[in-house]
N, C-alpha and C. Protein backbone atom coordinates (compact mmCIF):
# COMPACT_ATOMS: atom_id res chain seq x y z
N UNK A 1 -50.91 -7.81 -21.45
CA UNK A 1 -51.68 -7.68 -22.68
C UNK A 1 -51.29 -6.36 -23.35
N UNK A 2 -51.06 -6.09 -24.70
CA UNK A 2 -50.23 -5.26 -25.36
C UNK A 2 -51.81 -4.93 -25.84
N UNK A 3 -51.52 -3.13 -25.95
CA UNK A 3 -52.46 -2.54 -26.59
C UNK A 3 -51.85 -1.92 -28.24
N UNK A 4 -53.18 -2.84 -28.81
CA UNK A 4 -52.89 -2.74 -30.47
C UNK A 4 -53.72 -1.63 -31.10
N UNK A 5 -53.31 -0.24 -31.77
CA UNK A 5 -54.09 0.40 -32.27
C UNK A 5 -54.37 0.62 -33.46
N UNK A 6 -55.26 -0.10 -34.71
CA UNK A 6 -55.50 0.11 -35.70
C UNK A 6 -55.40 1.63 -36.34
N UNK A 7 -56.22 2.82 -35.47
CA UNK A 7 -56.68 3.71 -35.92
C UNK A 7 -57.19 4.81 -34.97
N UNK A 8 -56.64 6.07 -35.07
CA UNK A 8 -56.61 7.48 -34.74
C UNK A 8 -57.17 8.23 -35.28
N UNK A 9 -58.57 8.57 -34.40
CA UNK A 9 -59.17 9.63 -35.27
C UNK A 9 -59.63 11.05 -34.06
N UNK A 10 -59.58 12.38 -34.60
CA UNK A 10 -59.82 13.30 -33.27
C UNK A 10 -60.99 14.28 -34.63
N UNK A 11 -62.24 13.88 -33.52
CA UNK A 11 -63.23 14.44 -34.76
C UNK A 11 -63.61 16.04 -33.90
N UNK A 12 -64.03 16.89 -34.85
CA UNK A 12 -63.84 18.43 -34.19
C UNK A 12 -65.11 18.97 -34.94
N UNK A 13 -66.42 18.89 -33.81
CA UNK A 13 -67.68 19.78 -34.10
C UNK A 13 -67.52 20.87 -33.82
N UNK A 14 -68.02 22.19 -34.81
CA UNK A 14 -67.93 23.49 -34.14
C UNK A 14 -69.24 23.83 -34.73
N UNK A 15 -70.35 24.12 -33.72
CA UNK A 15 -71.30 24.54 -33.92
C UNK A 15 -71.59 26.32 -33.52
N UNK A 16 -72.08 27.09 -34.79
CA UNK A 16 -72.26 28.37 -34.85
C UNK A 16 -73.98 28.73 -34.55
N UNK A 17 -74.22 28.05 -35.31
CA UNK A 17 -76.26 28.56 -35.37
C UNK A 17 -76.87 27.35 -34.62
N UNK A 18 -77.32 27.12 -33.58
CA UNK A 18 -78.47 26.87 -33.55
C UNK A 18 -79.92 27.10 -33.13
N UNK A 19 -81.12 26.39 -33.38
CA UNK A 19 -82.27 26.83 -33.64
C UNK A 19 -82.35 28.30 -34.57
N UNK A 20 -81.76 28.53 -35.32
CA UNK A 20 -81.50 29.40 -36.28
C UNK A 20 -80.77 30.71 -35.66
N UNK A 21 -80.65 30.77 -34.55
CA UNK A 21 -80.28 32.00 -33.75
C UNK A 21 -78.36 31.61 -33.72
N UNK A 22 -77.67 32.48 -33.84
CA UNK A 22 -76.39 32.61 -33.77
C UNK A 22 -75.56 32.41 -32.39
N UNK A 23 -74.76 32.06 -32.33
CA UNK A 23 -74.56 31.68 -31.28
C UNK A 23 -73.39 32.77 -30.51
N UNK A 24 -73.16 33.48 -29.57
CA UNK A 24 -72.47 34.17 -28.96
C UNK A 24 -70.86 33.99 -29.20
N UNK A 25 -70.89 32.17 -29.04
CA UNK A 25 -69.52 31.44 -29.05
C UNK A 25 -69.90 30.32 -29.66
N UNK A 26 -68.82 29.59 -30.59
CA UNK A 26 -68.83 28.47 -30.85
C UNK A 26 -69.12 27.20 -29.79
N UNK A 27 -69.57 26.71 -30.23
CA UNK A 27 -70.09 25.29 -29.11
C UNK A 27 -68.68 24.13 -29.77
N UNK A 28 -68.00 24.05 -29.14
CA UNK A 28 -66.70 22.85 -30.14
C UNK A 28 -66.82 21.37 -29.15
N UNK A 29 -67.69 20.63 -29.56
CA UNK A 29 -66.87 19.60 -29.31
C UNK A 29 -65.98 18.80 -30.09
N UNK A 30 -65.32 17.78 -28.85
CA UNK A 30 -64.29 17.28 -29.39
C UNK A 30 -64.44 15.70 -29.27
N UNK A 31 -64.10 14.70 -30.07
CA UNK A 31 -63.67 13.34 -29.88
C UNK A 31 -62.49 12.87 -30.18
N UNK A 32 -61.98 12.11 -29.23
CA UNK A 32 -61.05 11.61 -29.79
C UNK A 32 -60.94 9.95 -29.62
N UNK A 33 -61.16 9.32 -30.61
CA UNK A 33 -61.38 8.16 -31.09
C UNK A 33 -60.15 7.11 -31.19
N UNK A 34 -60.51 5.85 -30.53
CA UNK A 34 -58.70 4.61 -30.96
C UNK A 34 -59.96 3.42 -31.42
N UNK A 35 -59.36 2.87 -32.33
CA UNK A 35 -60.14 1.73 -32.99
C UNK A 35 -58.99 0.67 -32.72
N UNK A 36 -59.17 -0.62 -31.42
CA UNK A 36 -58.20 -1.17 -30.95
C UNK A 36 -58.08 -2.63 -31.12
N UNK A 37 -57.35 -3.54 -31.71
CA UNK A 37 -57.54 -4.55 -31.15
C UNK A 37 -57.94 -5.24 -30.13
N UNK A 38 -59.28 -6.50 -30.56
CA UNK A 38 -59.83 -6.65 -29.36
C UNK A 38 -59.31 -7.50 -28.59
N UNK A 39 -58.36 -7.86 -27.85
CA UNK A 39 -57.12 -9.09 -27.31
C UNK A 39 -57.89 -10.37 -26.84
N UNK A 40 -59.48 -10.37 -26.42
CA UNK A 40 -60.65 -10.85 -25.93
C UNK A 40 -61.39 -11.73 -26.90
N UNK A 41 -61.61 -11.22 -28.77
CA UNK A 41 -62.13 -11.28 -28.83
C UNK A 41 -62.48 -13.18 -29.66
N UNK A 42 -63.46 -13.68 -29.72
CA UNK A 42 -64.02 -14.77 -29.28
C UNK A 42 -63.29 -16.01 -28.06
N UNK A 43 -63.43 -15.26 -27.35
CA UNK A 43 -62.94 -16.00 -26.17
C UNK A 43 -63.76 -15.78 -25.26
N UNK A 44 -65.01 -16.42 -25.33
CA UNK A 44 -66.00 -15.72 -24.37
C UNK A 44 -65.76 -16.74 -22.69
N UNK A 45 -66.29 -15.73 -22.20
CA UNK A 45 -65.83 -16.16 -20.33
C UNK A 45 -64.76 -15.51 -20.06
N UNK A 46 -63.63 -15.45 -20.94
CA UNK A 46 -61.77 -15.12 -20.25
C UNK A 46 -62.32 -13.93 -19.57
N UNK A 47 -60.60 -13.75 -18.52
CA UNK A 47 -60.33 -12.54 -17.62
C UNK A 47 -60.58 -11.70 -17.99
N UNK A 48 -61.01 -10.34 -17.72
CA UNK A 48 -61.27 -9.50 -18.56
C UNK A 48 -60.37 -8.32 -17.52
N UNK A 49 -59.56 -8.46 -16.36
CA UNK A 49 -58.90 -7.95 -16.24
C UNK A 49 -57.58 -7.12 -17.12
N UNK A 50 -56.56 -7.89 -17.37
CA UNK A 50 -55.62 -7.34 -18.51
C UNK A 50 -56.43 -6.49 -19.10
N UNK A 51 -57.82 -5.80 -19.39
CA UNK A 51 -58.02 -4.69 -20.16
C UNK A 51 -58.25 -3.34 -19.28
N UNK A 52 -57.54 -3.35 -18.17
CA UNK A 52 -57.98 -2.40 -17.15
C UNK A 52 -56.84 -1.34 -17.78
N UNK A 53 -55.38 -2.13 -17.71
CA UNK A 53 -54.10 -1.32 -17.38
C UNK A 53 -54.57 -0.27 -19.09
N UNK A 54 -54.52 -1.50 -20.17
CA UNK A 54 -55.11 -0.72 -21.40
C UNK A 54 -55.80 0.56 -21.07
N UNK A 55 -57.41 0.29 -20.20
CA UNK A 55 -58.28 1.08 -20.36
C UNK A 55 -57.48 2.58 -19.76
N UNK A 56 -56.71 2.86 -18.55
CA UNK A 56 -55.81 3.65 -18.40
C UNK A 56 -54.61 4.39 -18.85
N UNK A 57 -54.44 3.39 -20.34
CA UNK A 57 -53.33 4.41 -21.20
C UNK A 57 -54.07 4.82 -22.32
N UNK A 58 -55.34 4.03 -22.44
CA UNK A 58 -56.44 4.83 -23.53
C UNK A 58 -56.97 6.31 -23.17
N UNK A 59 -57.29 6.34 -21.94
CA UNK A 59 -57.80 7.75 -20.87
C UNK A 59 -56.95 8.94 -21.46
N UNK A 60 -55.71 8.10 -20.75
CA UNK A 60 -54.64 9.33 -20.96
C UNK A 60 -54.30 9.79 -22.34
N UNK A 61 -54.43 8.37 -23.28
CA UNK A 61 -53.76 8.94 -24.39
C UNK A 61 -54.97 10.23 -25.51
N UNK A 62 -55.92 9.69 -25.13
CA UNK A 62 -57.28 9.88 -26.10
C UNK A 62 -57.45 11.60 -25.37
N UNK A 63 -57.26 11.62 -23.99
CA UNK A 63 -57.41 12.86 -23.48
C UNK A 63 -56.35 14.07 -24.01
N UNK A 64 -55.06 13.69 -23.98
CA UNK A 64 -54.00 14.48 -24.39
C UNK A 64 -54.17 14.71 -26.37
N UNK A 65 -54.99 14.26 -26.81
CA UNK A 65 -55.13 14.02 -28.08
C UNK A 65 -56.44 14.91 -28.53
N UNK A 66 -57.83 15.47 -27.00
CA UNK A 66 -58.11 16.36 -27.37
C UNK A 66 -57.79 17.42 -27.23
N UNK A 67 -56.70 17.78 -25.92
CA UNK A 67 -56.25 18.95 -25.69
C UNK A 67 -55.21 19.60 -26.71
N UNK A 68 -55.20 18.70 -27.73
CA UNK A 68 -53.96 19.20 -28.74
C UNK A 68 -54.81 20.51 -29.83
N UNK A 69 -56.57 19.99 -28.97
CA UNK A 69 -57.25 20.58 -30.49
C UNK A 69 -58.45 21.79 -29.16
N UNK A 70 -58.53 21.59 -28.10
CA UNK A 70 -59.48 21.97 -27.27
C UNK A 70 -58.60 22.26 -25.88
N UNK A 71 -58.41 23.87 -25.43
CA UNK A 71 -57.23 23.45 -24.12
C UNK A 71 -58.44 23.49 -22.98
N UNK A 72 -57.43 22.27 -22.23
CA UNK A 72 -57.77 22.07 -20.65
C UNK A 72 -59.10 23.27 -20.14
N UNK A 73 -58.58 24.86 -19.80
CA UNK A 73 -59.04 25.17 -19.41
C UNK A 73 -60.03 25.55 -20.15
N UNK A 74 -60.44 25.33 -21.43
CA UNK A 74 -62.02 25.44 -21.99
C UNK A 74 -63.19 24.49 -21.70
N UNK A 75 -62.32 23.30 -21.75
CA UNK A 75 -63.12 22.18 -20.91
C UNK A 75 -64.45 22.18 -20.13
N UNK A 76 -65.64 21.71 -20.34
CA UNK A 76 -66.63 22.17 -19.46
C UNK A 76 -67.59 20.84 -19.34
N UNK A 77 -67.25 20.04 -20.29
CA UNK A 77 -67.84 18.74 -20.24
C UNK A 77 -67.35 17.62 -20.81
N UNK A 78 -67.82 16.23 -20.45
CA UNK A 78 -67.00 15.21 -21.21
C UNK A 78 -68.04 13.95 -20.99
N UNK A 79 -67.19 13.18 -21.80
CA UNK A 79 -68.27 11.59 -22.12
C UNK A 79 -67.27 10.43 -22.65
N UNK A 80 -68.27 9.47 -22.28
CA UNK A 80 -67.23 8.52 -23.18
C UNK A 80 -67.91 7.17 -23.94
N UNK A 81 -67.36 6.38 -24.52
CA UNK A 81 -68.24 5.33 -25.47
C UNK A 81 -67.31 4.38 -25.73
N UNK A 82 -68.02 3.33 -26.06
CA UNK A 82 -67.56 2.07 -26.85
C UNK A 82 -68.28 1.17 -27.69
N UNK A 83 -67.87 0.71 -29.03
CA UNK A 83 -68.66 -0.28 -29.79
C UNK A 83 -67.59 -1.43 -29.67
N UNK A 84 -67.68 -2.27 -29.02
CA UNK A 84 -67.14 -3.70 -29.72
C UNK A 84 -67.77 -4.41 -30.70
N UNK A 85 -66.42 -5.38 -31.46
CA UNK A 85 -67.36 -5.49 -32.23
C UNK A 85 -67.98 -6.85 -32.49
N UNK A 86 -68.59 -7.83 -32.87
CA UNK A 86 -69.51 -8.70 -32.96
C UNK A 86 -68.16 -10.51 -32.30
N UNK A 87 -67.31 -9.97 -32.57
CA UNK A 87 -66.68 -11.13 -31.86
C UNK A 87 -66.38 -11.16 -30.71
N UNK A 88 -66.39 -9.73 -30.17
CA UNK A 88 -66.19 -9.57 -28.77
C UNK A 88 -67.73 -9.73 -28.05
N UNK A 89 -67.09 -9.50 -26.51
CA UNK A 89 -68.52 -9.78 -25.76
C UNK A 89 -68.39 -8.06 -25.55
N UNK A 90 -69.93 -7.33 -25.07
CA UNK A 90 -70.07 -6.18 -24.67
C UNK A 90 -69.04 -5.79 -23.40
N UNK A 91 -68.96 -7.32 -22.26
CA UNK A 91 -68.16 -7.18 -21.13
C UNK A 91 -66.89 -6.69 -21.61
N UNK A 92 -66.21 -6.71 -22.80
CA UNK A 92 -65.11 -6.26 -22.97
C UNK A 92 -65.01 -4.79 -23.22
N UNK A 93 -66.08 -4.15 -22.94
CA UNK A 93 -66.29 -2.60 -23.05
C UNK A 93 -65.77 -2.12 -21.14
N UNK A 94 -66.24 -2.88 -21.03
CA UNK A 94 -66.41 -1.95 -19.63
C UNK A 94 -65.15 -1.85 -18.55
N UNK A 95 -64.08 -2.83 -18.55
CA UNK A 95 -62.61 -2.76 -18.32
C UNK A 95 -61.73 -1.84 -18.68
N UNK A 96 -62.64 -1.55 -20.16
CA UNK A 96 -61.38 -0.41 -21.04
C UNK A 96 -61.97 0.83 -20.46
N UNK A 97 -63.22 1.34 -20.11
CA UNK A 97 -64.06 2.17 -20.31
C UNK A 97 -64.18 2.80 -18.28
N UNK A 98 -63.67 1.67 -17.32
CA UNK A 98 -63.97 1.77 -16.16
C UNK A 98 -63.00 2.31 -15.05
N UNK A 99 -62.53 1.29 -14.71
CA UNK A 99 -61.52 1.07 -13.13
C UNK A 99 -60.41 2.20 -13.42
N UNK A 100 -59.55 2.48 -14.80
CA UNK A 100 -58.86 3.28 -14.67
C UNK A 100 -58.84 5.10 -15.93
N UNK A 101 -59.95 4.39 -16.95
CA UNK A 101 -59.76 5.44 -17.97
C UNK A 101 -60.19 6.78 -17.38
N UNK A 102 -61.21 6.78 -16.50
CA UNK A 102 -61.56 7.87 -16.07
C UNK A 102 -60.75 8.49 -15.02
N UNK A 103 -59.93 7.83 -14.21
CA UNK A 103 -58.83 8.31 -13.35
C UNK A 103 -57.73 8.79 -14.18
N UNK A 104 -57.11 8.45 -14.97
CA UNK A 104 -56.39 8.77 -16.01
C UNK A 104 -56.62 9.90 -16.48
N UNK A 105 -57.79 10.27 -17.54
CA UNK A 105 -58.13 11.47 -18.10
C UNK A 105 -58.61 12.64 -17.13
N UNK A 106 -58.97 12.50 -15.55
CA UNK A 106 -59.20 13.26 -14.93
C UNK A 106 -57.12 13.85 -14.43
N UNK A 107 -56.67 13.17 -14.38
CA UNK A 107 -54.98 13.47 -13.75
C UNK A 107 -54.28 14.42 -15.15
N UNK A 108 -54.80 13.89 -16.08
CA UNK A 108 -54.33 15.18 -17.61
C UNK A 108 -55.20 16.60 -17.53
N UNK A 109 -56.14 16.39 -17.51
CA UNK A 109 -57.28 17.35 -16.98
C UNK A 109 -56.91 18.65 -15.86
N UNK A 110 -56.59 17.45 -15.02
CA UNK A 110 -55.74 18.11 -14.01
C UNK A 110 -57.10 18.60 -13.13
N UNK A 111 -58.66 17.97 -12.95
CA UNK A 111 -60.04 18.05 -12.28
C UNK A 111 -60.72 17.34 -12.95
N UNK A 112 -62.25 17.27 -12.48
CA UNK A 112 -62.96 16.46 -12.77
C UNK A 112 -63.93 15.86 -11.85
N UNK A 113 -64.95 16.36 -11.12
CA UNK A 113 -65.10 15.78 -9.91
C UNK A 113 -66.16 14.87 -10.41
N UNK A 114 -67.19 14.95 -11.34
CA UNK A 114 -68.18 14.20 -11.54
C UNK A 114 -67.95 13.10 -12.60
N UNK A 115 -68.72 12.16 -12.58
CA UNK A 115 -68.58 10.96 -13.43
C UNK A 115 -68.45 11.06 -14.60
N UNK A 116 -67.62 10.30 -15.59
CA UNK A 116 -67.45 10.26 -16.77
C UNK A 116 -69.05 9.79 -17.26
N UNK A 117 -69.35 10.02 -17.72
CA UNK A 117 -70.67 9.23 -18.11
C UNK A 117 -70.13 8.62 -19.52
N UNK A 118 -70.78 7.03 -20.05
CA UNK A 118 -70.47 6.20 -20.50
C UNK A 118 -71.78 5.49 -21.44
N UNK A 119 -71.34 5.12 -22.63
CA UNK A 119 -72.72 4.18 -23.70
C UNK A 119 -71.84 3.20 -24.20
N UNK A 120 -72.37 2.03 -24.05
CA UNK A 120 -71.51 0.76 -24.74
C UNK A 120 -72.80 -0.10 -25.26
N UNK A 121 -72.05 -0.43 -26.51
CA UNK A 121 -72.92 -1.36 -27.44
C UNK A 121 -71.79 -2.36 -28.62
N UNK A 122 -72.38 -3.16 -28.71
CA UNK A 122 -71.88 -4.10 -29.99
C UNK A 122 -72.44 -3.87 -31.38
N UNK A 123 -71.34 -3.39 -32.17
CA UNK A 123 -72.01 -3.62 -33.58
C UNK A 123 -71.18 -3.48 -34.77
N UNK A 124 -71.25 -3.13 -35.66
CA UNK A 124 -70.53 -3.48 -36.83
C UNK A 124 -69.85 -2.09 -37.68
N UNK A 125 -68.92 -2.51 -38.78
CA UNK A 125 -68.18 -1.50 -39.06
C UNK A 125 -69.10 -0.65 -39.47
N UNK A 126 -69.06 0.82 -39.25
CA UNK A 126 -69.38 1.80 -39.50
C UNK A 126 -70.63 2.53 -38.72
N UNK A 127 -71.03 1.45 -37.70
CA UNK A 127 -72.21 2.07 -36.90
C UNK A 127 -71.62 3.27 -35.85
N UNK A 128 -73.01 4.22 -35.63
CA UNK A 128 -73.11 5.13 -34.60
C UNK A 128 -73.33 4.61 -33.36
N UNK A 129 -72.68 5.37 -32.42
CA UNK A 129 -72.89 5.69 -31.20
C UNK A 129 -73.16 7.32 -30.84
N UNK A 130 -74.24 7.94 -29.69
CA UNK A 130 -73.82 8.50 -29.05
C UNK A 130 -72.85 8.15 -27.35
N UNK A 131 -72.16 9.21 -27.48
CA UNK A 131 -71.40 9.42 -26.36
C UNK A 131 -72.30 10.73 -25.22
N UNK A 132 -72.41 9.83 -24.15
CA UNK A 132 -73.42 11.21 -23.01
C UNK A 132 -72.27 11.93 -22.62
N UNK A 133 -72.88 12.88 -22.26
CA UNK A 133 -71.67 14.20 -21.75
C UNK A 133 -72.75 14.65 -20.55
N UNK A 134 -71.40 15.25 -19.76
CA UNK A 134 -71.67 16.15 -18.21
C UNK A 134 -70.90 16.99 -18.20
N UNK A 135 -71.69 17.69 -17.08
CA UNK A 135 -70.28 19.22 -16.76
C UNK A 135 -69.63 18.54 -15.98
N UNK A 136 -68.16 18.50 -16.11
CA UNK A 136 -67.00 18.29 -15.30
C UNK A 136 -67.56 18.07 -13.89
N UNK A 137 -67.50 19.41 -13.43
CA UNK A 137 -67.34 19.73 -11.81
C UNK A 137 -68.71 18.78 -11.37
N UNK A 138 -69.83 18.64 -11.81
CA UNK A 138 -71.29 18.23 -11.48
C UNK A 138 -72.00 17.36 -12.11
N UNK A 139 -72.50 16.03 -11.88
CA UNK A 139 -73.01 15.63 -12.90
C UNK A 139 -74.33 15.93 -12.89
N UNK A 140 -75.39 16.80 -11.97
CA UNK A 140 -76.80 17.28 -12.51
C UNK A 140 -76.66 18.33 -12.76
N UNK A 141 -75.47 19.44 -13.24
CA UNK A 141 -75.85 20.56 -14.10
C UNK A 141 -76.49 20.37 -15.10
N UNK A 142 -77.92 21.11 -15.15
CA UNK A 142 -78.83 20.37 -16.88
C UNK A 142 -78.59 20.77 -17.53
N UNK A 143 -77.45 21.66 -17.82
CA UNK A 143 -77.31 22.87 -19.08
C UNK A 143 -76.60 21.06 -19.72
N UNK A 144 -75.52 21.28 -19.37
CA UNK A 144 -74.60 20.05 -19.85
C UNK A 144 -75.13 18.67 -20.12
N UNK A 145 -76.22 18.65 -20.01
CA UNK A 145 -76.70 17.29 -20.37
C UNK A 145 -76.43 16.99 -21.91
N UNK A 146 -75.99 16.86 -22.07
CA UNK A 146 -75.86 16.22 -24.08
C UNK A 146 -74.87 15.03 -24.56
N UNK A 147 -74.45 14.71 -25.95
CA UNK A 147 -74.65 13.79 -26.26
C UNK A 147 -73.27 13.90 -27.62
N UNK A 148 -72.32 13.44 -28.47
CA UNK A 148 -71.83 13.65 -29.15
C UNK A 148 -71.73 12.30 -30.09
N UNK A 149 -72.34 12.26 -31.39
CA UNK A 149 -72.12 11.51 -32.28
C UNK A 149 -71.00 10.73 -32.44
N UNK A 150 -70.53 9.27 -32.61
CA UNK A 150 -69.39 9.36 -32.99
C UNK A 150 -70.01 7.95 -33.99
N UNK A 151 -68.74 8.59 -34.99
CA UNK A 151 -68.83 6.77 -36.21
C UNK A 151 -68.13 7.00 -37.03
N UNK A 152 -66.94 5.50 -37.22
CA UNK A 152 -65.76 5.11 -37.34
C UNK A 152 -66.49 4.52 -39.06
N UNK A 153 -65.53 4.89 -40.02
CA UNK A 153 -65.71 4.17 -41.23
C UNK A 153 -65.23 2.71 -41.24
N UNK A 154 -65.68 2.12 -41.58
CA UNK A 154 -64.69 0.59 -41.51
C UNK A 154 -64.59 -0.40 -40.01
N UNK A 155 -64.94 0.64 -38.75
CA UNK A 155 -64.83 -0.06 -37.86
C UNK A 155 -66.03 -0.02 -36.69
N UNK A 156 -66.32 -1.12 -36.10
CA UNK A 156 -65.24 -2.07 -35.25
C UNK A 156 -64.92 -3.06 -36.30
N UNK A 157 -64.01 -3.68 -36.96
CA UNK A 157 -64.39 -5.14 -37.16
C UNK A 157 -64.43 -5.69 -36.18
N UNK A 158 -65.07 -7.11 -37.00
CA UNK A 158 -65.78 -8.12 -35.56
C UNK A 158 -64.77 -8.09 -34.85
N UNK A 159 -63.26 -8.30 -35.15
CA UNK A 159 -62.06 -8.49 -33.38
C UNK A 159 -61.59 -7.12 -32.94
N UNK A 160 -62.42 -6.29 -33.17
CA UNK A 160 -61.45 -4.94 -32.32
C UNK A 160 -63.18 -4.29 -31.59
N UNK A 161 -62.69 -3.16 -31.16
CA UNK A 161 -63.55 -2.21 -30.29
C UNK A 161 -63.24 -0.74 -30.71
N UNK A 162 -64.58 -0.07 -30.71
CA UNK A 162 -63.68 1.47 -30.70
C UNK A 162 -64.25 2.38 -29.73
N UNK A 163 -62.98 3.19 -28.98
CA UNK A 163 -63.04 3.88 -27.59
C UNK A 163 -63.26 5.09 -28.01
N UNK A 164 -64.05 5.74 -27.20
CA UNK A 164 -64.08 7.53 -27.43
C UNK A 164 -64.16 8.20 -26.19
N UNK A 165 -63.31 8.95 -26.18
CA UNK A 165 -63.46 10.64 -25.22
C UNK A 165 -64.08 11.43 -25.63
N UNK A 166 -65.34 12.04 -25.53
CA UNK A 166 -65.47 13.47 -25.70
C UNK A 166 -65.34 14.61 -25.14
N UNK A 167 -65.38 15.81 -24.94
CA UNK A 167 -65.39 16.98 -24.27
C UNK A 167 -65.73 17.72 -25.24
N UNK A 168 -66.34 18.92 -24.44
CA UNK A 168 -67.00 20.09 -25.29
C UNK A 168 -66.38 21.61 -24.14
N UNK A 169 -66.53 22.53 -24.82
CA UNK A 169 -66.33 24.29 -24.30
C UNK A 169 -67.28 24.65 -23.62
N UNK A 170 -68.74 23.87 -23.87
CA UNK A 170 -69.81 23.67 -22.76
C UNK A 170 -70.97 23.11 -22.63
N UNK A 171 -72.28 23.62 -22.88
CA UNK A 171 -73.58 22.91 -22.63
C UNK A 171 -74.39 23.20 -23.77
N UNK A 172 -75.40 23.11 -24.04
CA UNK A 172 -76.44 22.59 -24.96
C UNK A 172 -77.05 24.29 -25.22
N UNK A 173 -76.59 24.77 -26.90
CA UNK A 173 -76.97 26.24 -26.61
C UNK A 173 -78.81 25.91 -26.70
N UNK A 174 -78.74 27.50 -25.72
CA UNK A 174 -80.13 27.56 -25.33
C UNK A 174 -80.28 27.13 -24.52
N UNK A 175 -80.02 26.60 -23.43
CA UNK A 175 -80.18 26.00 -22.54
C UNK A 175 -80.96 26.75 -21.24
N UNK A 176 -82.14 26.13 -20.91
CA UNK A 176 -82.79 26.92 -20.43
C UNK A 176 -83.86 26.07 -19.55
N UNK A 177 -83.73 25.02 -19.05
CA UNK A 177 -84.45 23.77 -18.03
C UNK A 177 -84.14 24.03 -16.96
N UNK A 178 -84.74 24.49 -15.96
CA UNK A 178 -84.82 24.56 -14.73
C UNK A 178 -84.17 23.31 -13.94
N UNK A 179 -83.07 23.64 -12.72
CA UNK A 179 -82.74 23.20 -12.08
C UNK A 179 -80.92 23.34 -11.76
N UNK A 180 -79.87 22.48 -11.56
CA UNK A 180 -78.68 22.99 -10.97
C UNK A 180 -78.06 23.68 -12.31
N UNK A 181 -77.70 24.88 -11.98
CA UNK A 181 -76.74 25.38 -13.00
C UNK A 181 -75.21 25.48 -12.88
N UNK A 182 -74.60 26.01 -13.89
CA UNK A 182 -73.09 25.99 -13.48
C UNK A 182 -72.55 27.10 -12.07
N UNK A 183 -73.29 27.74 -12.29
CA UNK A 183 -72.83 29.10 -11.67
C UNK A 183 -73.27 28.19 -9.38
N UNK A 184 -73.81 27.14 -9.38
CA UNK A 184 -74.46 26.78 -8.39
C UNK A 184 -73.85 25.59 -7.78
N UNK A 185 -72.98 25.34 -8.50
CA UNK A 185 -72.03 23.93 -8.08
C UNK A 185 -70.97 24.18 -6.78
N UNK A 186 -71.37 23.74 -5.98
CA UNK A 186 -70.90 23.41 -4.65
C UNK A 186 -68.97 22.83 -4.60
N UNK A 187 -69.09 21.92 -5.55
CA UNK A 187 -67.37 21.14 -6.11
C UNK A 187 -67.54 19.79 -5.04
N UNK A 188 -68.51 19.80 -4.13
CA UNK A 188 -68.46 18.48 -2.72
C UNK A 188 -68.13 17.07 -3.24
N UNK A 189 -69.15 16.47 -4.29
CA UNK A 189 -69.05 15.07 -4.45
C UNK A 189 -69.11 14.60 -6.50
N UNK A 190 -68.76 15.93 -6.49
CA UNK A 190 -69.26 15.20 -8.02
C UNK A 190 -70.91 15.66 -8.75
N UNK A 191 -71.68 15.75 -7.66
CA UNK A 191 -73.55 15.76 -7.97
C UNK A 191 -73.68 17.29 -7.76
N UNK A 192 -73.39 17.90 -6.76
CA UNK A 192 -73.61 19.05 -7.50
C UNK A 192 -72.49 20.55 -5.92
């Protein structure tokens, strides 16, 4: 199954103020967005394998596409998303999104011990998603708990899907909720 890409987009938040207070450092996240042909779509039941090998050159490619704008070692969190769109089934999210994208973008990365965290939904051109984000090394550091907007003009149409990577420089300014912090991460399993 040949991966078809309509559309390339690498969207770049840089947040300075918030809660009115200035921020020490920019907060940057990053997305980087493929709006893809859906190879699936009204063919409900088919294999949904053939979208694995895809979901593994999406990882890699979408990852190397934020480091062009965010390097590696600023890296402190990441997420990921999908909208298919109304001709596809939701199951066609989770092949692209599973078995290999996150192995992929962790090998560019070059680390990564905790889960990609993931939001999939069906809907139509121009709708939002958030994308959840974690700290890399941990996925209950609470600083890093957050979330990055993403929305495609024009897409999904009903036969395609659109994939996102995010990563950010770090966690949620202000951050100040009791419990695992960065400075407390063990590196053992991913959790903390």
């Amino acid at each position: 199954m040949d991966l078809v890409i309509r559309k390339l987009l690498t969207i770049v938040e840089e947040q300075r103020i918030a809660a009115g207070a200035v921020l020490s450092a920019p907060l940057i996240k990053v997305a980087a967005v493929a709006v893809i042909e859906n190879p699936l779509a009204g063919k409900v039941g088919a294999d949904v394998t053939p979208l694995i090998e895809i979901g593994g050159d999406l990882g890699e490619l979408l990852a190397k596409r934020i480091f062009e704008v965010l390097p590696k070692s600023q890296v402190q969190s990441f997420g990921k998303a999908a909208i298919v769109g109304s001709a596809g089934e939701l199951e066609h999210s989770a092949p692209l999104l599973h078995p290999t994208f996150g192995k992929r973008v962790r090998e560019v990365l070059g680390r990564g011990r905790a889960i990609i965290p993931s939001t999939k939904k069906t809907g139509t051109e121009g709708c939002a998603i958030d994308a959840p984000m974690v700290f890399t090394e941990a996925f209950t550091v609470v600083s890093h708990f957050d979330a990055m907007e993403i929305r495609v003009p024009g897409a999904p149409r009903s036969d395609e899907i659109v994939i996102a990577l995010v990563m950010a420089n770090g966690g949620r300014p202000h951050a100040r909720t009791p419990g695992l912090q960065v400075g407390q991460v063990q590196g053992r399993d991913g959790l903390v």
